[in-house]
PDB file of N, CA and C in Angstrom:
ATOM      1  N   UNK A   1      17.276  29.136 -12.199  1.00  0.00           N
ATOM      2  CA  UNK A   1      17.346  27.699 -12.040  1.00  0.00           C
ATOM      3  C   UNK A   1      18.023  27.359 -10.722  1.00  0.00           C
ATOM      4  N   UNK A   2      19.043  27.808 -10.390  1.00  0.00           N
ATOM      5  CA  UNK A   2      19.923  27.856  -9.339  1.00  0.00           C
ATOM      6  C   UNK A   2      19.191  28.155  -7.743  1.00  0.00           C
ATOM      7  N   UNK A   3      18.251  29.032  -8.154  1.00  0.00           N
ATOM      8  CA  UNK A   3      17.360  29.827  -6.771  1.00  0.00           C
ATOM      9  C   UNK A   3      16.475  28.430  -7.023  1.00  0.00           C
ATOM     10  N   UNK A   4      16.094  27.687  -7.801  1.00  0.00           N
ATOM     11  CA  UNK A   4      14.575  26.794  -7.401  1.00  0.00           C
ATOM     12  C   UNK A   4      15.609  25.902  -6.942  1.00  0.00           C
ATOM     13  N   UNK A   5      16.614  24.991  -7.117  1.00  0.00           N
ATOM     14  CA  UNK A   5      17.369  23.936  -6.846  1.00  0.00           C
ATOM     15  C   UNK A   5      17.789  24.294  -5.225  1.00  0.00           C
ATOM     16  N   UNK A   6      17.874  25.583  -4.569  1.00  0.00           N
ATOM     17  CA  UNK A   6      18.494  25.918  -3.459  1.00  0.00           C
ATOM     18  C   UNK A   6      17.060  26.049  -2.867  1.00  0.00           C
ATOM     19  N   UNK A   7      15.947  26.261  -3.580  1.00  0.00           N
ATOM     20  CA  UNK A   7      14.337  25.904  -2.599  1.00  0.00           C
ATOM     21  C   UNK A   7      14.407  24.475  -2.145  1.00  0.00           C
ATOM     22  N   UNK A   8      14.475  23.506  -2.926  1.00  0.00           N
ATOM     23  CA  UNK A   8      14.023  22.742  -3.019  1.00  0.00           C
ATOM     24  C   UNK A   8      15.104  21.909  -1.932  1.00  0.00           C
ATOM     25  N   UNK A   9      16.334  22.353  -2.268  1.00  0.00           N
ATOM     26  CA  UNK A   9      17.102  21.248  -1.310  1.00  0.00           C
ATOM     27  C   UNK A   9      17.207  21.278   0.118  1.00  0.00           C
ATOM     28  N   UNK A  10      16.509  21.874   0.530  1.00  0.00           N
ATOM     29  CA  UNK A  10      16.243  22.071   2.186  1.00  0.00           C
ATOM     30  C   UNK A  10      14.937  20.495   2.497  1.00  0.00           C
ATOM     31  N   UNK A  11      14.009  21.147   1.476  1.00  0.00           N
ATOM     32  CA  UNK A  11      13.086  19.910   1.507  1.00  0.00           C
ATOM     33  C   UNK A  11      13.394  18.825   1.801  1.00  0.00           C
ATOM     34  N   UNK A  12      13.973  18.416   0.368  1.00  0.00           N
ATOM     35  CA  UNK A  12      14.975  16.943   0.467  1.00  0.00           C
ATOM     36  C   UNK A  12      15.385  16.473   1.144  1.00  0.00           C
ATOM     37  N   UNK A  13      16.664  17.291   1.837  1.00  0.00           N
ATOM     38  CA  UNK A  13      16.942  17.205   2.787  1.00  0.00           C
ATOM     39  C   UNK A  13      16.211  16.611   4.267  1.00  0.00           C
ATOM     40  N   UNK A  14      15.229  17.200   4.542  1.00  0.00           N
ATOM     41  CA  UNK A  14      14.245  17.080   5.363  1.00  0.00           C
ATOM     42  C   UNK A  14      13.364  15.323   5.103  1.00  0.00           C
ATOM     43  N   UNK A  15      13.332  15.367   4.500  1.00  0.00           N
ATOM     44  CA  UNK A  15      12.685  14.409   3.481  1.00  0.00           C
ATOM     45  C   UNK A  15      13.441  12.674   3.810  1.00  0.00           C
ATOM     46  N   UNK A  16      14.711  13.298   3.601  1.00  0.00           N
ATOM     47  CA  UNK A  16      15.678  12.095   3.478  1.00  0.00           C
ATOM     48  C   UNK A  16      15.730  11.960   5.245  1.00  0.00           C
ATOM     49  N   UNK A  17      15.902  12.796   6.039  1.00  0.00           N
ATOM     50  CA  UNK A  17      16.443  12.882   7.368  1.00  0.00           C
ATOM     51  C   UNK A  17      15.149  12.072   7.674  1.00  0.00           C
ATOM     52  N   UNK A  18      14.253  12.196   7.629  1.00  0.00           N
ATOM     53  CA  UNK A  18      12.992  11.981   8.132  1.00  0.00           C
ATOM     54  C   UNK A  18      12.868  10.214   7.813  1.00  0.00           C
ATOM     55  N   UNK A  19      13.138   9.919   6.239  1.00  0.00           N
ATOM     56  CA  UNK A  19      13.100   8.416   5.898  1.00  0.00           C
ATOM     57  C   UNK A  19      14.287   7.286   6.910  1.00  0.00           C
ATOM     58  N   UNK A  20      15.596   8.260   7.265  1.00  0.00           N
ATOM     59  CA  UNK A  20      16.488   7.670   7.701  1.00  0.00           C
ATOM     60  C   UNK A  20      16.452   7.354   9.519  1.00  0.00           C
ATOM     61  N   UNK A  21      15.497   8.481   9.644  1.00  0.00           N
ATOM     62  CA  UNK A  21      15.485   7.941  11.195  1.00  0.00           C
ATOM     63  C   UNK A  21      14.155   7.320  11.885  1.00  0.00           C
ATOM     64  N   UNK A  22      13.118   7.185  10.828  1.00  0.00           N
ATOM     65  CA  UNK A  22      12.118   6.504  11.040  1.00  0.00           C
ATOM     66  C   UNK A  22      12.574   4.926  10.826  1.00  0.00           C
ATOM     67  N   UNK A  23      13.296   4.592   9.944  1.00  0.00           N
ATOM     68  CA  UNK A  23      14.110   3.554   9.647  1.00  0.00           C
ATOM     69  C   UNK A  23      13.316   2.833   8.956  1.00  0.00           C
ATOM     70  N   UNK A  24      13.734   1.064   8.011  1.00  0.00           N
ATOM     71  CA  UNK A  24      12.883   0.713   7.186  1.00  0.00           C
ATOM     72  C   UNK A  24      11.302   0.540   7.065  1.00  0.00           C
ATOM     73  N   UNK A  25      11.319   0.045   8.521  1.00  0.00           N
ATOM     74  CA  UNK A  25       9.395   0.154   8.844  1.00  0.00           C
ATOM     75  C   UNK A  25       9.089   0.986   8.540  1.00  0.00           C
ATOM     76  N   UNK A  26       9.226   2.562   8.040  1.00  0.00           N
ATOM     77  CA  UNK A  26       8.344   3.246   7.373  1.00  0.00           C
ATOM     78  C   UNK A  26       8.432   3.371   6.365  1.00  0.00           C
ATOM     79  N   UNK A  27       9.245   2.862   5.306  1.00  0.00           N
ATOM     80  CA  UNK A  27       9.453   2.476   3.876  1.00  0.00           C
ATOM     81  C   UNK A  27       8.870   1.094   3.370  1.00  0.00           C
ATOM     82  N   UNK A  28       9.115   0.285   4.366  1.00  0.00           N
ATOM     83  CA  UNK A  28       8.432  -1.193   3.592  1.00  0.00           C
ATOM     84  C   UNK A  28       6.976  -1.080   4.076  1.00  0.00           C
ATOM     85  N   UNK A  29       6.555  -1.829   3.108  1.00  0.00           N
ATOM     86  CA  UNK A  29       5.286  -2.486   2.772  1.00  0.00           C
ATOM     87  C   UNK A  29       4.369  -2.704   3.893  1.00  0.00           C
ATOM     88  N   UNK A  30       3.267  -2.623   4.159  1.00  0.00           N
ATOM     89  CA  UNK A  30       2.845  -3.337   5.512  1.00  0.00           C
ATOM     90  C   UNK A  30       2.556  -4.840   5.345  1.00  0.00           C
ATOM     91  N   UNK A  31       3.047  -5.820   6.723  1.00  0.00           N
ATOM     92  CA  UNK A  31       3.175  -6.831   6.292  1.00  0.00           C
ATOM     93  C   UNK A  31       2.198  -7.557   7.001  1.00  0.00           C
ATOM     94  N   UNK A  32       1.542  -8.339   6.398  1.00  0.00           N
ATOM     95  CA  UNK A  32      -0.426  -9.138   6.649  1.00  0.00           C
ATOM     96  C   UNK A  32      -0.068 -10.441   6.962  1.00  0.00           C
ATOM     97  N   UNK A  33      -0.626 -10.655   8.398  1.00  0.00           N
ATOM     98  CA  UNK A  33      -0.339 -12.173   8.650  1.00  0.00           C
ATOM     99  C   UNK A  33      -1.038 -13.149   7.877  1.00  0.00           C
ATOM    100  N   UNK A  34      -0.629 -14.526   7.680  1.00  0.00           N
ATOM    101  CA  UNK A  34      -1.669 -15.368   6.520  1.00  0.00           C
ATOM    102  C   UNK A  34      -1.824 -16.220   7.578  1.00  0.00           C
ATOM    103  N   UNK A  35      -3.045 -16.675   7.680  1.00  0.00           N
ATOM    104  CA  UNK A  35      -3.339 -17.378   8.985  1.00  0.00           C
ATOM    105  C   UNK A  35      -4.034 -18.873   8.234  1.00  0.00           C
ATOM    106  N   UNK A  36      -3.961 -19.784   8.614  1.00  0.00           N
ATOM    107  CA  UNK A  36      -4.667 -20.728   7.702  1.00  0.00           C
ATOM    108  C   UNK A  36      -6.032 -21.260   8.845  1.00  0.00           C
ATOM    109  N   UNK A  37      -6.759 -21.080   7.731  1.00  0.00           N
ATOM    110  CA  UNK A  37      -8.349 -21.219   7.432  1.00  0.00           C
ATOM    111  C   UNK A  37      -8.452 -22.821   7.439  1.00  0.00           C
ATOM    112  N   UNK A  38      -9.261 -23.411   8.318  1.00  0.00           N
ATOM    113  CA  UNK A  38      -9.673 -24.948   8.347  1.00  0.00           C
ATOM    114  C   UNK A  38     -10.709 -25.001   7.409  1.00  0.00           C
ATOM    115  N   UNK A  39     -11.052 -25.987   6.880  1.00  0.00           N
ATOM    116  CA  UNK A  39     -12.109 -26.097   6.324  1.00  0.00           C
ATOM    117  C   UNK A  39     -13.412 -25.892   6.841  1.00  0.00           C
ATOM    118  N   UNK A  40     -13.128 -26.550   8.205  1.00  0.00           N
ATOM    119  CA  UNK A  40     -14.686 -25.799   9.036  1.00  0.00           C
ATOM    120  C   UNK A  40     -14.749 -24.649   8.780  1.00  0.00           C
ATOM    121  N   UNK A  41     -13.954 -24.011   9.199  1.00  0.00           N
ATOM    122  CA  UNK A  41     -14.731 -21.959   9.072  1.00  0.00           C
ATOM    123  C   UNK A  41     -14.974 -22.262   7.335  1.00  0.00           C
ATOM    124  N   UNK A  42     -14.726 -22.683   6.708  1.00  0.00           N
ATOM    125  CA  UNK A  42     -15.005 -22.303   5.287  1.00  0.00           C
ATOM    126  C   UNK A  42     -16.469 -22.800   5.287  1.00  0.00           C
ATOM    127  N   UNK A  43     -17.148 -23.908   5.800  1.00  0.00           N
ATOM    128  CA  UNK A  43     -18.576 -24.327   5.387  1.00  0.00           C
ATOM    129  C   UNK A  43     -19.352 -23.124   5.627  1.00  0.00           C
ATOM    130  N   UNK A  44     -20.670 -23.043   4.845  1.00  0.00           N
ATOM    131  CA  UNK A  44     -21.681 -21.943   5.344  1.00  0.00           C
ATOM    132  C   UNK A  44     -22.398 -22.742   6.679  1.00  0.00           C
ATOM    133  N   UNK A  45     -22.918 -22.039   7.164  1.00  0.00           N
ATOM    134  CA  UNK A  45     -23.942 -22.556   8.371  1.00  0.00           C
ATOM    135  C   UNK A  45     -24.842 -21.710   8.941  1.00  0.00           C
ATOM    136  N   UNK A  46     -26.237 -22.309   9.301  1.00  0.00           N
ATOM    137  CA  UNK A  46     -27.009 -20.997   9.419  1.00  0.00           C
ATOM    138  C   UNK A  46     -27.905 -21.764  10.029  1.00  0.00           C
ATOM    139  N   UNK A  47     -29.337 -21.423   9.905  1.00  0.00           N
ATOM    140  CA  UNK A  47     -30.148 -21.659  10.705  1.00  0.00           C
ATOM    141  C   UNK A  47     -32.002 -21.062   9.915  1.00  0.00           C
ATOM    142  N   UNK A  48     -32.519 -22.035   9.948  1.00  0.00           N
ATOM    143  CA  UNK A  48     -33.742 -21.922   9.121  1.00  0.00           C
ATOM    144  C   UNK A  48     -35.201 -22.275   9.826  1.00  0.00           C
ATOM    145  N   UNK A  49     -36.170 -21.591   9.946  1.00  0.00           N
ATOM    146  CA  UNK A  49     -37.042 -22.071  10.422  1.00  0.00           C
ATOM    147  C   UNK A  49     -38.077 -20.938  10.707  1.00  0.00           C
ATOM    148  N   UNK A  50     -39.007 -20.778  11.625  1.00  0.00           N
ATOM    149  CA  UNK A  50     -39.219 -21.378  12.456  1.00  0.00           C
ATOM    150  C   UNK A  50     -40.044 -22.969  11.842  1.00  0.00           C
ATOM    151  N   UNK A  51     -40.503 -24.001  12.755  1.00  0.00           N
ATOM    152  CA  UNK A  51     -41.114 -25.152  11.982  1.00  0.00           C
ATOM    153  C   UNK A  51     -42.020 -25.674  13.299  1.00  0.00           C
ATOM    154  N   UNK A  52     -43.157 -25.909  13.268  1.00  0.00           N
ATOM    155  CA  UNK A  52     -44.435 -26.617  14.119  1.00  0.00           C
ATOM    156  C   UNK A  52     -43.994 -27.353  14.752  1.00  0.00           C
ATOM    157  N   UNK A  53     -42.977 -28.232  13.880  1.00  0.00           N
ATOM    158  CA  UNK A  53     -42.896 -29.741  15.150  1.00  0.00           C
ATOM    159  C   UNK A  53     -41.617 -30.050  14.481  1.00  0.00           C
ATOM    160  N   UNK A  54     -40.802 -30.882  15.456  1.00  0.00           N
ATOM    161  CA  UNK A  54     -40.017 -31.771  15.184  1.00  0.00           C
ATOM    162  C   UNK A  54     -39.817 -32.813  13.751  1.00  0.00           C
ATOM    163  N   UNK A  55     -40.910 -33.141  13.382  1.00  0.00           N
ATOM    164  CA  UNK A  55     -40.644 -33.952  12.232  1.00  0.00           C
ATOM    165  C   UNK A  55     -40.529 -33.262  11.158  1.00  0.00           C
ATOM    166  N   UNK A  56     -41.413 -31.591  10.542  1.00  0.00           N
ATOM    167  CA  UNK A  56     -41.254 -31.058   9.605  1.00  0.00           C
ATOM    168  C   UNK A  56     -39.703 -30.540   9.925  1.00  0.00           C
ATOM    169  N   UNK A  57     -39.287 -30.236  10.964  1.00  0.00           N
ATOM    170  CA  UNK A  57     -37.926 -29.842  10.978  1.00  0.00           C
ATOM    171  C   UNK A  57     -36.856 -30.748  10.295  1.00  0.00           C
ATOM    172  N   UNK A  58     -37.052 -31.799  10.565  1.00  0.00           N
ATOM    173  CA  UNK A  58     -36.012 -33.300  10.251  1.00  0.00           C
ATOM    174  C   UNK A  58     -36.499 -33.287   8.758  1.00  0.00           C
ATOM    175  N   UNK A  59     -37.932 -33.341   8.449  1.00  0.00           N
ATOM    176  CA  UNK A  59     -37.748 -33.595   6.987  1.00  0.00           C
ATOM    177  C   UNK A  59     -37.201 -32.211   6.065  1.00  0.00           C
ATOM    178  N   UNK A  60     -37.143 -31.195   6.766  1.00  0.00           N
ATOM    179  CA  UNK A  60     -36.467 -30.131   6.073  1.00  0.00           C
ATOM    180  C   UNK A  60     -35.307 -30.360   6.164  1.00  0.00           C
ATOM    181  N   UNK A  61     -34.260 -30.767   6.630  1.00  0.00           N
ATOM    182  CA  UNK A  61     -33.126 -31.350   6.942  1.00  0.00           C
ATOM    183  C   UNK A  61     -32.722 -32.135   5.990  1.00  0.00           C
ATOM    184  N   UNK A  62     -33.430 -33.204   5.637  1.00  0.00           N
ATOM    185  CA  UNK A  62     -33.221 -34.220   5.041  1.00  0.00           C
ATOM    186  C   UNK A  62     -33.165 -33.662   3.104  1.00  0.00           C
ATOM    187  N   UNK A  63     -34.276 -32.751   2.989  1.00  0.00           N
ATOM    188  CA  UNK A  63     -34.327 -32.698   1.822  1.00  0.00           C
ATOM    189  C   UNK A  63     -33.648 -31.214   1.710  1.00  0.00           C
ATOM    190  N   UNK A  64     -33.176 -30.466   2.116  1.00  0.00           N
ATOM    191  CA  UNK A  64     -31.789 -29.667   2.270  1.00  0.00           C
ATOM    192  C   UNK A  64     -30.156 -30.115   1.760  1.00  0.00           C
ATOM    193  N   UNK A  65     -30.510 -31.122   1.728  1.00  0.00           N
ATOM    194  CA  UNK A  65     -28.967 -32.026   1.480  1.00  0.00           C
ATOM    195  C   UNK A  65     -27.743 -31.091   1.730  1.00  0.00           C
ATOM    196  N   UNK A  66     -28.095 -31.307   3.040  1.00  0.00           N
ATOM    197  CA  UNK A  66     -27.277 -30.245   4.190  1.00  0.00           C
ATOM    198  C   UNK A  66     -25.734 -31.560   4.148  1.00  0.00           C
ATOM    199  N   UNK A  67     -24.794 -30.939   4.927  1.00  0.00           N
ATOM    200  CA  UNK A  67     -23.389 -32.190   5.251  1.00  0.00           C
ATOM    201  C   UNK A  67     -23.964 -32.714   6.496  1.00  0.00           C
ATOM    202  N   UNK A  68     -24.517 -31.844   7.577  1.00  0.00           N
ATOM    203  CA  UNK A  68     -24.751 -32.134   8.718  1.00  0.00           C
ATOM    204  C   UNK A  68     -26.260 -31.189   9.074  1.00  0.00           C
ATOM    205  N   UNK A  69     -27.110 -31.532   9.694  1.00  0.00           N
ATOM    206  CA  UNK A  69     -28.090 -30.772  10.426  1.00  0.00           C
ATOM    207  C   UNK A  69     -28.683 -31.220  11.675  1.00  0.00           C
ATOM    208  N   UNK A  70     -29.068 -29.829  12.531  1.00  0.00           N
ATOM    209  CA  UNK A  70     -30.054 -30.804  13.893  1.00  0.00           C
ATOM    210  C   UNK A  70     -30.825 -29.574  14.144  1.00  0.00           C
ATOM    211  N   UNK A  71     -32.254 -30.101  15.009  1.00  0.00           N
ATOM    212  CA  UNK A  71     -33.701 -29.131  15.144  1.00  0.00           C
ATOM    213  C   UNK A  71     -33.259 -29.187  16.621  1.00  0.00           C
ATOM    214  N   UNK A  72     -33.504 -28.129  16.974  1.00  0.00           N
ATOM    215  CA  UNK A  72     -33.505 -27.648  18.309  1.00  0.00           C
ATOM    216  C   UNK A  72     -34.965 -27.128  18.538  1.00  0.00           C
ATOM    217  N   UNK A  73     -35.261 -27.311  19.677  1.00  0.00           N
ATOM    218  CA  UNK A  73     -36.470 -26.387  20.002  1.00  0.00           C
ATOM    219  C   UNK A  73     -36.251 -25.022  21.058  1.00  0.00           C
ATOM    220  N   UNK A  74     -36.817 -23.814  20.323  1.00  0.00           N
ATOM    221  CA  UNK A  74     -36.233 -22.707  21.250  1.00  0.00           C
ATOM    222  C   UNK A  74     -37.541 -21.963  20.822  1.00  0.00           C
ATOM    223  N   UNK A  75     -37.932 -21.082  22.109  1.00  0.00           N
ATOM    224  CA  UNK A  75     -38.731 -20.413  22.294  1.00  0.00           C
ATOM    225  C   UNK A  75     -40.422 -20.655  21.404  1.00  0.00           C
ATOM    226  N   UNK A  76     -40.743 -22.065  22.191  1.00  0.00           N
ATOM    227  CA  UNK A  76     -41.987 -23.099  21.971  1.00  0.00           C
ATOM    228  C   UNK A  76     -41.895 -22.831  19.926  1.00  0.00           C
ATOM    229  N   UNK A  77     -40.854 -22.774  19.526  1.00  0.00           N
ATOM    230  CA  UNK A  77     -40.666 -23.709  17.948  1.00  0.00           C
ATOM    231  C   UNK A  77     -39.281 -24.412  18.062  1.00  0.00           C
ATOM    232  N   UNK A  78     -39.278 -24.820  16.398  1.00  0.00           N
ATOM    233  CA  UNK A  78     -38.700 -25.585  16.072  1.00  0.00           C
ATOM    234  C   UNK A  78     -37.274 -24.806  15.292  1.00  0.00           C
ATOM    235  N   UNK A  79     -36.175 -25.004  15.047  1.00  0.00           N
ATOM    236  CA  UNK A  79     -35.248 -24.455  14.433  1.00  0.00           C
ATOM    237  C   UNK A  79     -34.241 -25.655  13.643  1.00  0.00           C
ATOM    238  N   UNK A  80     -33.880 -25.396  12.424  1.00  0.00           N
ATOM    239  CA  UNK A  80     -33.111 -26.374  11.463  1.00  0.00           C
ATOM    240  C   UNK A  80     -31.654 -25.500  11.856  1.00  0.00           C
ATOM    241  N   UNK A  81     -30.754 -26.203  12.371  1.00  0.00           N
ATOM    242  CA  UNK A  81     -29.298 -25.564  11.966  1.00  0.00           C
ATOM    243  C   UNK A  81     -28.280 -27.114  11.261  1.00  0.00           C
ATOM    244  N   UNK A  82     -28.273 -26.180   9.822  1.00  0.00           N
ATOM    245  CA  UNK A  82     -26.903 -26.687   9.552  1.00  0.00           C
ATOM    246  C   UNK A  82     -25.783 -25.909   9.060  1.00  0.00           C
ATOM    247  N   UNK A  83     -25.108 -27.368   8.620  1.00  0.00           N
ATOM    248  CA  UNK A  83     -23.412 -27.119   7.795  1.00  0.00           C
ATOM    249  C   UNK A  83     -23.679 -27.284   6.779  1.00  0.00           C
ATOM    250  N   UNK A  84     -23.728 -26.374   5.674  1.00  0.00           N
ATOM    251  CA  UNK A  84     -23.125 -27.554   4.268  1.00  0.00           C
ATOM    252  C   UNK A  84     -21.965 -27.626   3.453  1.00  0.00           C
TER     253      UNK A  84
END
């Protein structure tokens, strides 16, 4: 019993030396910044299409019951981007 207790306490030893000069930062917790989130980044938003013309774009818009939407035209179509 005596021979495993005299293995072991070198370890410990080692163990403890090691916790004490790394100092608490390597014992505590890691600590996570909380950043606060606007409600904008929380809406989804995306982008739907392609669409022929301008007006099927707007009426996709409309019946989307989006918060906000607008049709852009990019590369000869039409594109729906909203918020909701």
């Amino acid at each position: 019993m005596n021979a495993k207790i005299l293995r072991i306490a070198p370890v410990a030893g080692l163990v403890t030396l090691g916790v004490l000069l790394a100092g608490p930062a390597a014992t505590a917790a890691p600590q996570h910044e909380v950043t606060a989130v606007s409600a904008e980044q929380h809406r989804a938003t995306g982008k739907k299409g392609p669409y022929s013309s301008k007006s099927s774009c707007e009426s996709a818009g409309k019946k989307g019951h989006y918060r906000s939407y607008h049709c852009e035209y990019e590369q000869h179509k039409w594109w729906l981007y909203y918020t909701s």
